[in-house]
PDB file of N, CA and C in Angstrom:
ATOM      1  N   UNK A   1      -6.093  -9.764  24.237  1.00  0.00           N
ATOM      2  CA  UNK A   1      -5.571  -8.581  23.560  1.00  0.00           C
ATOM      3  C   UNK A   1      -6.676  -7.522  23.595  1.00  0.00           C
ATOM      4  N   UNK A   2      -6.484  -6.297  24.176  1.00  0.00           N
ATOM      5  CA  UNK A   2      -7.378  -5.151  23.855  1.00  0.00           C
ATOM      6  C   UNK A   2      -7.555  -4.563  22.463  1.00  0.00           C
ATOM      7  N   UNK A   3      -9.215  -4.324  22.445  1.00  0.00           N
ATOM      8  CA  UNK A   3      -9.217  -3.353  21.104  1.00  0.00           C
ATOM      9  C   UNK A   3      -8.400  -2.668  20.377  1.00  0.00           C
ATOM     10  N   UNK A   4      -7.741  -1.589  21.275  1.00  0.00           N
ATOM     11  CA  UNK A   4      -6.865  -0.964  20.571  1.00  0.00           C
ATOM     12  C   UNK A   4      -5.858  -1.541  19.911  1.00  0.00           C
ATOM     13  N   UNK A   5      -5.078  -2.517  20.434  1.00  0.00           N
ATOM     14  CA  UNK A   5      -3.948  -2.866  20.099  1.00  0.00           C
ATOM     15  C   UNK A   5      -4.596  -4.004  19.221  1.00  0.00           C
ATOM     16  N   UNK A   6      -5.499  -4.368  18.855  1.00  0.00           N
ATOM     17  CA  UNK A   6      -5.716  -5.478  17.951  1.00  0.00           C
ATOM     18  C   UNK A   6      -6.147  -4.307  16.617  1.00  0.00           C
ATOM     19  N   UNK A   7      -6.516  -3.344  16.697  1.00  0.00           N
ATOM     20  CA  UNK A   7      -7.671  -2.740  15.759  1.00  0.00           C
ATOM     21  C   UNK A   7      -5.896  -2.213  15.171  1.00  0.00           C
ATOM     22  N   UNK A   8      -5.153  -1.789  15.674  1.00  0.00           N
ATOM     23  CA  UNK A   8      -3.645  -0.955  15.032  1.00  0.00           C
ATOM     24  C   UNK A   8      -2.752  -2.287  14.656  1.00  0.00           C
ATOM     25  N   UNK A   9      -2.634  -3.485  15.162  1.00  0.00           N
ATOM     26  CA  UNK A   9      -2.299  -4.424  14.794  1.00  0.00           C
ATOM     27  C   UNK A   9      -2.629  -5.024  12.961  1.00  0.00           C
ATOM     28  N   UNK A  10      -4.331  -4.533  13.057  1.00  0.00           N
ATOM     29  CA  UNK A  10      -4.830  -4.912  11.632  1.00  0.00           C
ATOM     30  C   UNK A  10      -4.430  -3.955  10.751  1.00  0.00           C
ATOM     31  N   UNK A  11      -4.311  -2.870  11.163  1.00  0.00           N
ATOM     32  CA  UNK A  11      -4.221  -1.910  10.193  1.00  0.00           C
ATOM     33  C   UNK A  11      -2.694  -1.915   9.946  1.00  0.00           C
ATOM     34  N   UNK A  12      -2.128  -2.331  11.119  1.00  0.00           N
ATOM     35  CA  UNK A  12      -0.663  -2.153  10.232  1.00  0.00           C
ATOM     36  C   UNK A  12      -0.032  -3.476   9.493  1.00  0.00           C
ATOM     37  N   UNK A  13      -1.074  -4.459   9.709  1.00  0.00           N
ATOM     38  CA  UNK A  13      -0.709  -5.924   8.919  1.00  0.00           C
ATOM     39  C   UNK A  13      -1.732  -6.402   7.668  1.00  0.00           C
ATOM     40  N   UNK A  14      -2.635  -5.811   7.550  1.00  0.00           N
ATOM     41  CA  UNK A  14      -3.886  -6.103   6.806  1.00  0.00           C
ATOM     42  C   UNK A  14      -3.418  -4.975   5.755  1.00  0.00           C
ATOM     43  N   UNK A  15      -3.923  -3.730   6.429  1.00  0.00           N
ATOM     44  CA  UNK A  15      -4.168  -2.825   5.038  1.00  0.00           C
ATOM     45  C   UNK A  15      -4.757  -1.582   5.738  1.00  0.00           C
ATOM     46  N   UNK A  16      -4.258  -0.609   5.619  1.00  0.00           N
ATOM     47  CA  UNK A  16      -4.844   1.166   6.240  1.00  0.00           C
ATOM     48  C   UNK A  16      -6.321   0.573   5.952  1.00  0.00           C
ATOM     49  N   UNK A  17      -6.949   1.191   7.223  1.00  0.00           N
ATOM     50  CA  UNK A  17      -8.347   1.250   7.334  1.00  0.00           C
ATOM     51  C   UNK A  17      -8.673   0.106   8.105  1.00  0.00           C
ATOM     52  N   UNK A  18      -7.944  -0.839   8.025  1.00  0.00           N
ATOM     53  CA  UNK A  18      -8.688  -2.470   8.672  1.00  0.00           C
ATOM     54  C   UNK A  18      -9.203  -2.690   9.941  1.00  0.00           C
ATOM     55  N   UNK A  19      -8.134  -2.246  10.746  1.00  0.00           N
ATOM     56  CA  UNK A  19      -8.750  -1.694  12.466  1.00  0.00           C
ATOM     57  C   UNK A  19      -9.609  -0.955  12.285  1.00  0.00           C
ATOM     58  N   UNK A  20     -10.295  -0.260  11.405  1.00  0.00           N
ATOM     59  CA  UNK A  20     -11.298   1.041  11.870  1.00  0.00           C
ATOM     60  C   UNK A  20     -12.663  -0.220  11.257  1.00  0.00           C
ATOM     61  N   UNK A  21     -12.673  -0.677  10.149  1.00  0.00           N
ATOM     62  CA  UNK A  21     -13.585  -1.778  10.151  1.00  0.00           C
ATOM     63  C   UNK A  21     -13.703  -2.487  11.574  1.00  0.00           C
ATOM     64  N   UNK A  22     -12.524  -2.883  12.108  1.00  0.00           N
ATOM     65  CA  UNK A  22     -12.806  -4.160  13.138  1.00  0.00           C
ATOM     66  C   UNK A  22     -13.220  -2.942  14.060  1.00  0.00           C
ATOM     67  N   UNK A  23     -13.529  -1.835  14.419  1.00  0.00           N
ATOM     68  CA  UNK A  23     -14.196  -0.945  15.387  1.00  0.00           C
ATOM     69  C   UNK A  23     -15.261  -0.753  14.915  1.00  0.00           C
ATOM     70  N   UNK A  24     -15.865  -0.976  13.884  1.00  0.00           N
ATOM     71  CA  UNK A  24     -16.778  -0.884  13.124  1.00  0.00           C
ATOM     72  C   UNK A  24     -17.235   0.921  13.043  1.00  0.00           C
ATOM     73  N   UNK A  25     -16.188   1.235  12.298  1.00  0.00           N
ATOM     74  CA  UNK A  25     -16.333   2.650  11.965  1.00  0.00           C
ATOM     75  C   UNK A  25     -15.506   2.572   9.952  1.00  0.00           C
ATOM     76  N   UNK A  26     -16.973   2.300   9.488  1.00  0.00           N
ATOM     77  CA  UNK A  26     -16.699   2.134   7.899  1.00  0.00           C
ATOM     78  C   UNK A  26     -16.414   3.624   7.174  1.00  0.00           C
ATOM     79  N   UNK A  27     -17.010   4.751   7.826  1.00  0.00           N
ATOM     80  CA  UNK A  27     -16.096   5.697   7.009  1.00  0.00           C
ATOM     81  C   UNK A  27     -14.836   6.917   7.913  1.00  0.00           C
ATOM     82  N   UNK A  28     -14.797   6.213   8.604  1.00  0.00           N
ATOM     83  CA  UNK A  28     -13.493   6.554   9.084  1.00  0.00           C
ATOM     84  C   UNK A  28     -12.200   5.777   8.691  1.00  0.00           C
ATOM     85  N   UNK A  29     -12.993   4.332   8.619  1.00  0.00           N
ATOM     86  CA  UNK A  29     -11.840   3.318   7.538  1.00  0.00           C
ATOM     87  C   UNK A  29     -11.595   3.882   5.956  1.00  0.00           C
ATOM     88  N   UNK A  30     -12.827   4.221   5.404  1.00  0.00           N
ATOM     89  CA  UNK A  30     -12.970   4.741   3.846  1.00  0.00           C
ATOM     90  C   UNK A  30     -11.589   6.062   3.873  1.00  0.00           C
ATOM     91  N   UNK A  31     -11.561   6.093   4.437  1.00  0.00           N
ATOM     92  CA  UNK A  31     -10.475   7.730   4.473  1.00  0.00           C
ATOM     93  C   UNK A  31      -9.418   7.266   4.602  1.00  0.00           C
ATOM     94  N   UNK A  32      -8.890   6.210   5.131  1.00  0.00           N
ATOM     95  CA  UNK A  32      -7.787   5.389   4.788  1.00  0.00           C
ATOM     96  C   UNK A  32      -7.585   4.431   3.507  1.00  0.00           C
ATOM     97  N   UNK A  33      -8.684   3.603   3.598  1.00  0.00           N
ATOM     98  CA  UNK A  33      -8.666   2.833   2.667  1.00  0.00           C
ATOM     99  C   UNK A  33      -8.956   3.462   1.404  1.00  0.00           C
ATOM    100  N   UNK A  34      -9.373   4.328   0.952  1.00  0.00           N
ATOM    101  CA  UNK A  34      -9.836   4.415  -0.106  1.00  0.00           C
ATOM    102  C   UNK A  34      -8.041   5.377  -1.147  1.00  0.00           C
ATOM    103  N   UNK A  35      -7.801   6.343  -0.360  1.00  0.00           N
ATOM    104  CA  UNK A  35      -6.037   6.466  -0.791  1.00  0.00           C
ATOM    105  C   UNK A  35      -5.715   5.505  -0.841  1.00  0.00           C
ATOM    106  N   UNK A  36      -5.721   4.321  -0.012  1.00  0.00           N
ATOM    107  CA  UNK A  36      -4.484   3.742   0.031  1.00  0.00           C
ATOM    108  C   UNK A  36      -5.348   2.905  -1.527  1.00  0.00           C
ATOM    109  N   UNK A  37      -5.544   2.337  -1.472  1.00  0.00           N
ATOM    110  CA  UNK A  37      -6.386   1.597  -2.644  1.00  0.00           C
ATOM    111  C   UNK A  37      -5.769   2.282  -4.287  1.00  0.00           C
ATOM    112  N   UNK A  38      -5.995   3.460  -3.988  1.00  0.00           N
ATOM    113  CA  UNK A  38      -5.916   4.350  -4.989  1.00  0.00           C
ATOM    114  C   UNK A  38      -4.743   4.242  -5.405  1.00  0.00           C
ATOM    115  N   UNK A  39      -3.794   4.581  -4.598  1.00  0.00           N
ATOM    116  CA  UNK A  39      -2.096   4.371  -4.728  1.00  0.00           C
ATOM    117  C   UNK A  39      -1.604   3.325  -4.871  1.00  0.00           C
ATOM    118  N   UNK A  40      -1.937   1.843  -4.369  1.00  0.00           N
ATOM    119  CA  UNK A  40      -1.568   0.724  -4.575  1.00  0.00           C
ATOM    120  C   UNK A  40      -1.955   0.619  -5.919  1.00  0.00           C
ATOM    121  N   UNK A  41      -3.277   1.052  -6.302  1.00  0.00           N
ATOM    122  CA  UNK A  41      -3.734   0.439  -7.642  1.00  0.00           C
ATOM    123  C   UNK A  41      -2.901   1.383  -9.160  1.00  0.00           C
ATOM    124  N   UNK A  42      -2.290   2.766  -8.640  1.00  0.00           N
ATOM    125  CA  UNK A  42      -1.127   3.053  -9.284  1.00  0.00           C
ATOM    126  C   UNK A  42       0.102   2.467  -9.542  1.00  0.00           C
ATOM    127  N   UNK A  43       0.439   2.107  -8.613  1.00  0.00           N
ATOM    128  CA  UNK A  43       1.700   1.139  -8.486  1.00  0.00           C
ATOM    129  C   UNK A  43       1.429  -0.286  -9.456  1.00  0.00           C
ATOM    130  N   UNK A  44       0.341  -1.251  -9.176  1.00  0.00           N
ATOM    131  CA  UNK A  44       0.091  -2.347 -10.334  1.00  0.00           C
ATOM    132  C   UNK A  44       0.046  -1.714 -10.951  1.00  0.00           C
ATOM    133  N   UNK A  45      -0.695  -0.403 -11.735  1.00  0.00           N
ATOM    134  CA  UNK A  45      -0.716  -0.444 -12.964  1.00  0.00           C
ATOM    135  C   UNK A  45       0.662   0.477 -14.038  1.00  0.00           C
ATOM    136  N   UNK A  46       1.133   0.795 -13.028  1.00  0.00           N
ATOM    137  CA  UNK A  46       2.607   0.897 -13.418  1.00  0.00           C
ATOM    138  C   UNK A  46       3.720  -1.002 -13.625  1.00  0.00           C
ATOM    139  N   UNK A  47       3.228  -1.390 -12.716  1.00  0.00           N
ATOM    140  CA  UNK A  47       3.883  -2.910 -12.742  1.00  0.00           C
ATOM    141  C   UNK A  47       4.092  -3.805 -13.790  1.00  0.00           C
ATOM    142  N   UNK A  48       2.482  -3.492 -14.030  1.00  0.00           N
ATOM    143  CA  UNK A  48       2.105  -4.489 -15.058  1.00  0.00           C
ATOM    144  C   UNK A  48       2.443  -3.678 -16.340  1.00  0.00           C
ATOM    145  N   UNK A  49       2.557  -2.336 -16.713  1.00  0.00           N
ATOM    146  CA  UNK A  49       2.960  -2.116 -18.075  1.00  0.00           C
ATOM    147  C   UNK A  49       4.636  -2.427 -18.024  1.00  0.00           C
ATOM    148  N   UNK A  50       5.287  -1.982 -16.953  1.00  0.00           N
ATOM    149  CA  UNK A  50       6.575  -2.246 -16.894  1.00  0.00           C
ATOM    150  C   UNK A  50       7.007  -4.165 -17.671  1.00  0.00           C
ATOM    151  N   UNK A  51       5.975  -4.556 -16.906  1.00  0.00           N
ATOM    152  CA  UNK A  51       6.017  -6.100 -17.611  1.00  0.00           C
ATOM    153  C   UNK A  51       5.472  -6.796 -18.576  1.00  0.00           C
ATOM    154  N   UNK A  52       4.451  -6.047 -19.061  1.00  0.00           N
ATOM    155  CA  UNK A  52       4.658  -5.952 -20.152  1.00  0.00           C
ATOM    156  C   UNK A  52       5.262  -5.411 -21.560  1.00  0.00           C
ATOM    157  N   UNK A  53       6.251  -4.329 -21.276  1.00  0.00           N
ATOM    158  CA  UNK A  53       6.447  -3.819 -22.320  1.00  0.00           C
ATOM    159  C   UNK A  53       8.229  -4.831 -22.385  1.00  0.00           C
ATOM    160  N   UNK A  54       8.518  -5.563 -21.086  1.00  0.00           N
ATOM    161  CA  UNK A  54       9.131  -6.728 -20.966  1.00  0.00           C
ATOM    162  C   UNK A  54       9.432  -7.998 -21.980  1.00  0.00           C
ATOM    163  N   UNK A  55       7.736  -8.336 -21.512  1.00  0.00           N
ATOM    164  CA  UNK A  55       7.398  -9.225 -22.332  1.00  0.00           C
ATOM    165  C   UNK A  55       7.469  -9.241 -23.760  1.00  0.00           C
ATOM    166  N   UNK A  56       7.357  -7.948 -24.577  1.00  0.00           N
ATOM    167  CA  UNK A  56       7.172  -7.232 -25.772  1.00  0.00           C
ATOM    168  C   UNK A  56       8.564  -7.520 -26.213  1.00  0.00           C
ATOM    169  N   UNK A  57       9.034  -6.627 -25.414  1.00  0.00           N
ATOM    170  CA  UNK A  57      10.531  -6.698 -26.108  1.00  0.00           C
ATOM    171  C   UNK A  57      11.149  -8.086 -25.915  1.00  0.00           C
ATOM    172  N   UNK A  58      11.138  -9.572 -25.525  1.00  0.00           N
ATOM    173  CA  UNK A  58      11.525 -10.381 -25.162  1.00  0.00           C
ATOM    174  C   UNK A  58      11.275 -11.268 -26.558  1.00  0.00           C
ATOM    175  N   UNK A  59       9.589 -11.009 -26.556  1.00  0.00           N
ATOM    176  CA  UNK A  59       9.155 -11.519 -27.649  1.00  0.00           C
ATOM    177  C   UNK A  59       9.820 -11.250 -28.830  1.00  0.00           C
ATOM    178  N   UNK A  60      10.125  -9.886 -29.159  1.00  0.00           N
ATOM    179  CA  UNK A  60      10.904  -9.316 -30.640  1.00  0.00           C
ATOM    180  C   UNK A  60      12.129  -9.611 -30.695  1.00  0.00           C
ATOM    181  N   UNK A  61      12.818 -10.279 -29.139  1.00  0.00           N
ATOM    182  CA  UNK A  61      14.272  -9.898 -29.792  1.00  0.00           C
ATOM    183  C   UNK A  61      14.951  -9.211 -29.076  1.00  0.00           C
ATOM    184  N   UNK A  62      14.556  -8.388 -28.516  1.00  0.00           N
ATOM    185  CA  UNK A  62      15.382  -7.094 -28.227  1.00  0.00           C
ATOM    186  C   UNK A  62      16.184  -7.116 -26.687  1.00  0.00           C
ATOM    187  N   UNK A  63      15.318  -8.481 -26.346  1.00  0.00           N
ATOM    188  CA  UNK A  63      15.662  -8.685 -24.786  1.00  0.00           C
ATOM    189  C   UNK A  63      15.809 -10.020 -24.602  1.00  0.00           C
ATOM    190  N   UNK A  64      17.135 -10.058 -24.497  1.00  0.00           N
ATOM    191  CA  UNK A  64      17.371 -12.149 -23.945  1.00  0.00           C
ATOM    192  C   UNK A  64      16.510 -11.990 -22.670  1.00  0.00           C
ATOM    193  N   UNK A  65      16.150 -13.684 -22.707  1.00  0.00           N
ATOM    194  CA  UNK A  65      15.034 -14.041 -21.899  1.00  0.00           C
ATOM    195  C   UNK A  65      16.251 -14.780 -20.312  1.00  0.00           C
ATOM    196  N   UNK A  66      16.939 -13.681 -20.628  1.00  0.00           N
ATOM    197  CA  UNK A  66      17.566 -14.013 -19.453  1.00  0.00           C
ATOM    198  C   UNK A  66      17.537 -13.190 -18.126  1.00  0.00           C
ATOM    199  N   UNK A  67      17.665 -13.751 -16.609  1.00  0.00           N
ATOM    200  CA  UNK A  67      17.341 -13.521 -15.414  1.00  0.00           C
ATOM    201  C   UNK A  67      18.194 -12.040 -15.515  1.00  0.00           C
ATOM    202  N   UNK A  68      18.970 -11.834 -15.505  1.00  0.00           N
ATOM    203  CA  UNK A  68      19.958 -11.711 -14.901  1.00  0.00           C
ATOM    204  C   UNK A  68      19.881 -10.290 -16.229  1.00  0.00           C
ATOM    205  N   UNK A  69      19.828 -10.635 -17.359  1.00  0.00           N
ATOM    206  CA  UNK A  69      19.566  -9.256 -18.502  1.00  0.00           C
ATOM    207  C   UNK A  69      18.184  -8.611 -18.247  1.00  0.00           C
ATOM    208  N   UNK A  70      16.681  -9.346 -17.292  1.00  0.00           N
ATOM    209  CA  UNK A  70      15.996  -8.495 -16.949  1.00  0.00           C
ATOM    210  C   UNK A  70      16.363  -7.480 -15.709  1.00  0.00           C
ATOM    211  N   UNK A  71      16.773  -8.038 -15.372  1.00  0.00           N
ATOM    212  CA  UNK A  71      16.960  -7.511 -14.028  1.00  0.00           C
ATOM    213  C   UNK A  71      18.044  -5.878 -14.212  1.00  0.00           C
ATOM    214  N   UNK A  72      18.852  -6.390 -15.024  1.00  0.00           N
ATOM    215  CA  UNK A  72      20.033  -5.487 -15.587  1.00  0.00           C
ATOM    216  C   UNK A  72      18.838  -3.864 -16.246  1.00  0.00           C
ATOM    217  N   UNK A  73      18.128  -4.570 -17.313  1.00  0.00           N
ATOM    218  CA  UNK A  73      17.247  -3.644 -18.016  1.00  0.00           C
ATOM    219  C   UNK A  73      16.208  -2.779 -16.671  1.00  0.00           C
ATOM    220  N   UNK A  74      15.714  -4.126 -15.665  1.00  0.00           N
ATOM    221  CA  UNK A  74      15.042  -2.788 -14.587  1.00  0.00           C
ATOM    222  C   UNK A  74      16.185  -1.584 -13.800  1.00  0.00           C
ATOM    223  N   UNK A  75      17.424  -2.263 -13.748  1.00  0.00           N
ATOM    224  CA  UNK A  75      17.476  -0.882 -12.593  1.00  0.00           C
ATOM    225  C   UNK A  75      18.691  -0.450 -13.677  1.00  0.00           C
ATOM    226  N   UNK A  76      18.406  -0.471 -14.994  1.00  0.00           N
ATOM    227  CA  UNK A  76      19.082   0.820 -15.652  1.00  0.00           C
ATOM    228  C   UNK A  76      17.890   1.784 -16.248  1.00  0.00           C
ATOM    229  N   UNK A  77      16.129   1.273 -15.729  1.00  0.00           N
ATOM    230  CA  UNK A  77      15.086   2.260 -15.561  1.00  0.00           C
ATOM    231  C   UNK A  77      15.289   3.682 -14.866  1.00  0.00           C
ATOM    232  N   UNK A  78      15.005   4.775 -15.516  1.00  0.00           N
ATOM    233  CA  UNK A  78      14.865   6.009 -14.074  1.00  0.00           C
ATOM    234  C   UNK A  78      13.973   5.641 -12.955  1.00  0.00           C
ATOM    235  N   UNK A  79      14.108   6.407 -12.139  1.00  0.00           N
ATOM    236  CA  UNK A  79      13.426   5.968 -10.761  1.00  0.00           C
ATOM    237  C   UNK A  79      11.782   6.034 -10.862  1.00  0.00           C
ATOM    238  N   UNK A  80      11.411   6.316 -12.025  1.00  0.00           N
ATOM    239  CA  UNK A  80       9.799   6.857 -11.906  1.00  0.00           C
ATOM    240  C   UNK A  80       9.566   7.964 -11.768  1.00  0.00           C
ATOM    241  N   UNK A  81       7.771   8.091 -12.194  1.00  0.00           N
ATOM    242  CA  UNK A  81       7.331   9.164 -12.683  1.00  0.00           C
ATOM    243  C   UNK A  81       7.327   9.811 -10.935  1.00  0.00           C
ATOM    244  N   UNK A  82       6.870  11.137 -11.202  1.00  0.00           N
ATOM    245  CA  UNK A  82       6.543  12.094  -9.963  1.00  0.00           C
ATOM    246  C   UNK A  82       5.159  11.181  -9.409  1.00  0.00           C
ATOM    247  N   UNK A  83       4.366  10.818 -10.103  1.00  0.00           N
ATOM    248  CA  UNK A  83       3.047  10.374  -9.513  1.00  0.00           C
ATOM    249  C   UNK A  83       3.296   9.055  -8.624  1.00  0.00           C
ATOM    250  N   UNK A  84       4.044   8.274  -9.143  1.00  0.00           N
ATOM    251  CA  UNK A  84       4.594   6.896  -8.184  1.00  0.00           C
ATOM    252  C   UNK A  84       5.211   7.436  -7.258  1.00  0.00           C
ATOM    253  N   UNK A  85       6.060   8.365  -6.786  1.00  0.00           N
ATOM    254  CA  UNK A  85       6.671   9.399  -5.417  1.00  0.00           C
ATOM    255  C   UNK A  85       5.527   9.490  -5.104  1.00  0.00           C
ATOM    256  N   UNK A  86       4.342  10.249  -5.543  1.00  0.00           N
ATOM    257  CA  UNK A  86       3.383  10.797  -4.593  1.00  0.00           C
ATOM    258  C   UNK A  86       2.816   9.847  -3.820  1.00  0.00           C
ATOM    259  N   UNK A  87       2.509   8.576  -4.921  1.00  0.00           N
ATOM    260  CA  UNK A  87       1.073   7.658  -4.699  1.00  0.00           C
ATOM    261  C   UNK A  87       2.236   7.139  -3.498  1.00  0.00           C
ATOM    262  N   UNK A  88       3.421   7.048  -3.499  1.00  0.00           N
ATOM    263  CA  UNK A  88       4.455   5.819  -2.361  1.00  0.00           C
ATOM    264  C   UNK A  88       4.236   6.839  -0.903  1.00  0.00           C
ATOM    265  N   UNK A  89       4.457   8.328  -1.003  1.00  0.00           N
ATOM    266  CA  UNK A  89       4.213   9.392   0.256  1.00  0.00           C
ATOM    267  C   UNK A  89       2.354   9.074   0.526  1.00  0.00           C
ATOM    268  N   UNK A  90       1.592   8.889  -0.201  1.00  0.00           N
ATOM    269  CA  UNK A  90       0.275   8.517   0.237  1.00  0.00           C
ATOM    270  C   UNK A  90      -0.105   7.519   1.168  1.00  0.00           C
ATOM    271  N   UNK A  91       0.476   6.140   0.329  1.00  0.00           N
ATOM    272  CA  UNK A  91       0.384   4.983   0.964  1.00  0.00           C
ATOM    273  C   UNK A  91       0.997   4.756   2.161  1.00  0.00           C
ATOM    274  N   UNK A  92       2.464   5.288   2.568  1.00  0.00           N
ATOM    275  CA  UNK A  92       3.029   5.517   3.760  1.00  0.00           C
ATOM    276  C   UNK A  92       2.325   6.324   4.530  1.00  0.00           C
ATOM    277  N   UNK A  93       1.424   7.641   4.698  1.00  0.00           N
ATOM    278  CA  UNK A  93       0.747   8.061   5.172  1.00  0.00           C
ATOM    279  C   UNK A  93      -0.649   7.884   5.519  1.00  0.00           C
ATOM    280  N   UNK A  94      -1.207   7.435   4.731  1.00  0.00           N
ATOM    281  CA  UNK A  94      -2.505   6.553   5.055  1.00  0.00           C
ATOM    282  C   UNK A  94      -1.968   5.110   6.007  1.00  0.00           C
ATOM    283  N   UNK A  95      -1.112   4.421   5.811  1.00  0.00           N
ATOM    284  CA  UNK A  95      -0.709   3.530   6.618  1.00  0.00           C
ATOM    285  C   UNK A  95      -0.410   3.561   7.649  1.00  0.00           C
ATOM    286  N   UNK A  96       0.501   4.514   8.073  1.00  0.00           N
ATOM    287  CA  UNK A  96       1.213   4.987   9.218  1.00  0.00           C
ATOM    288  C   UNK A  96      -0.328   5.668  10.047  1.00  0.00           C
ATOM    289  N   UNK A  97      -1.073   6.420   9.698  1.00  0.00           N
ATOM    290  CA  UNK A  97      -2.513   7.790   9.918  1.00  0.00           C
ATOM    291  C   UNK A  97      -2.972   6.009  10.168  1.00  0.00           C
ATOM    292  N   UNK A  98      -3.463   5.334   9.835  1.00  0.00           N
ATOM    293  CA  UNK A  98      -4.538   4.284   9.900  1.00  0.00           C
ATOM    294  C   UNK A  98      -4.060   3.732  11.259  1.00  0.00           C
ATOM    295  N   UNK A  99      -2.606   3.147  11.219  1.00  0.00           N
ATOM    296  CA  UNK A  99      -2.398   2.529  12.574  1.00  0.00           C
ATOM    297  C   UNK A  99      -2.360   3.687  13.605  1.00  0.00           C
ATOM    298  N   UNK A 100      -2.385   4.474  13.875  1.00  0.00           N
ATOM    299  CA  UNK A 100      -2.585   5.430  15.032  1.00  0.00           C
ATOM    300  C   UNK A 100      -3.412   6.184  15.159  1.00  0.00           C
ATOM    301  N   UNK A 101      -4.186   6.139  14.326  1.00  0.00           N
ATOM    302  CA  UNK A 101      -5.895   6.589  14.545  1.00  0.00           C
ATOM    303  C   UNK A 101      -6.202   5.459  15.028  1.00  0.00           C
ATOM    304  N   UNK A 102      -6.597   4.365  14.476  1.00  0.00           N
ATOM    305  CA  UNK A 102      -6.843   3.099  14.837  1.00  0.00           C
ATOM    306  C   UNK A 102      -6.794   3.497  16.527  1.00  0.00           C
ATOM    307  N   UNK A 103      -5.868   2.794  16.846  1.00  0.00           N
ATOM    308  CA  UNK A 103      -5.268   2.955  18.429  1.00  0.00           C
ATOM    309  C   UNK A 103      -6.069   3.799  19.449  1.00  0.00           C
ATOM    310  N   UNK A 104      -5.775   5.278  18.365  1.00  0.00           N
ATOM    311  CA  UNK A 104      -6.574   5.829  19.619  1.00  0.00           C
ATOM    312  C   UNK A 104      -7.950   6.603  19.639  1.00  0.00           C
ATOM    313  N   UNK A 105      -8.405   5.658  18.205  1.00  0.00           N
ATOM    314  CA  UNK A 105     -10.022   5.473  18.611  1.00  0.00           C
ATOM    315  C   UNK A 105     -11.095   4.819  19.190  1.00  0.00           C
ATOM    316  N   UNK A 106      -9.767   3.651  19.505  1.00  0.00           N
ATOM    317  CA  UNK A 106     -10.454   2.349  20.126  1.00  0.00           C
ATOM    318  C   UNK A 106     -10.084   2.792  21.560  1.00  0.00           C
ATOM    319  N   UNK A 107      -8.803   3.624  22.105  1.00  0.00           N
ATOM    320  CA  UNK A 107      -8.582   3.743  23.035  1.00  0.00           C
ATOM    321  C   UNK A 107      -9.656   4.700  23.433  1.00  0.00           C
ATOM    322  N   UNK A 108     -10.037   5.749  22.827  1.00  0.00           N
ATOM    323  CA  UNK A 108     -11.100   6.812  23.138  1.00  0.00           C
ATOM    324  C   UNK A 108     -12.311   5.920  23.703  1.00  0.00           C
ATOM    325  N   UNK A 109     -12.609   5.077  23.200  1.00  0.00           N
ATOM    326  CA  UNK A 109     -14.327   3.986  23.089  1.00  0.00           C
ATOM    327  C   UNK A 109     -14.077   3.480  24.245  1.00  0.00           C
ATOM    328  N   UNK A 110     -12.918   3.353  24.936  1.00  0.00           N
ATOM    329  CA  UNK A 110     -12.823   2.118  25.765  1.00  0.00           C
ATOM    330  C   UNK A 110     -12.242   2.823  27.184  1.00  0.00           C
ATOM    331  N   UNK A 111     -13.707   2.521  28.031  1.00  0.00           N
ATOM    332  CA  UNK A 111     -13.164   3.131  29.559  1.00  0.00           C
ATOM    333  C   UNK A 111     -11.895   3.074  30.255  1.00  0.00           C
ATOM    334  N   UNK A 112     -11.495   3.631  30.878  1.00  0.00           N
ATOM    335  CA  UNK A 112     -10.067   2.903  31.437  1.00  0.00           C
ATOM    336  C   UNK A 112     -10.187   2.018  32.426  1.00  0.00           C
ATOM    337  N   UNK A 113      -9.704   1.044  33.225  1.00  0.00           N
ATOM    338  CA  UNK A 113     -10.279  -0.077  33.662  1.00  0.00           C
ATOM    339  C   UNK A 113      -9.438   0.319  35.591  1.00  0.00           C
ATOM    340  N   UNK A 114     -10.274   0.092  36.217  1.00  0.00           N
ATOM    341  CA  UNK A 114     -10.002   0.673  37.702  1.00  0.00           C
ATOM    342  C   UNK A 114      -9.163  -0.666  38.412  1.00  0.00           C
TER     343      UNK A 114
END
């Protein structure tokens, strides 16, 4: 397998930035990774209050501890704040920007073969 296609391979199965590590270009990866990081780590921490405030209400009462009544209670949620839209347009863009930079920075590095 050539560089390129292994270095866009990582990045689109690993995590934005991962091919630019395996080219060993750490802040050209940081410019991926570090959004994407940022936005994922919005998303848990939206997750985890969502499940906990779950748990809360389960505990009091207010919520049978049933499958089927959580599930009911998430998607009669609104869709989310504006910032979870943004951080989801980030992460798709750093992801998508990572695997095709990737590609064709490794393709740039790498002579063409006669």
């Amino acid at each position: 397998m050539n560089r390129a296609l292994a270095a866009a391979l990582l990045s689109a199965f690993v995590f934005p930035g991962a091919g630019h590590l395996y080219l060993r270009r750490p802040r050209r990866a940081g410019l991926f990774l570090v959004p994407a990081l940022l936005a994922a780590a919005v998303y848990v921490d939206d997750i985890t209050t969502q499940a906990s405030r779950m748990v809360d209400q389960i505990l009091a009462g207010t919520l049978a501890p049933d499958p089927a009544a959580i599930a009911a209670r998430l998607h009669a949620q609104d869709g989310g704040s504006p910032l979870l839209t943004l951080c989801g347009f980030i992460l798709v863009a750093a992801w998508i920007g990572s695997i095709v930079d990737a590609f064709v920075v490794a393709r740039r590095a790498t002579p063409p073969a006669r």
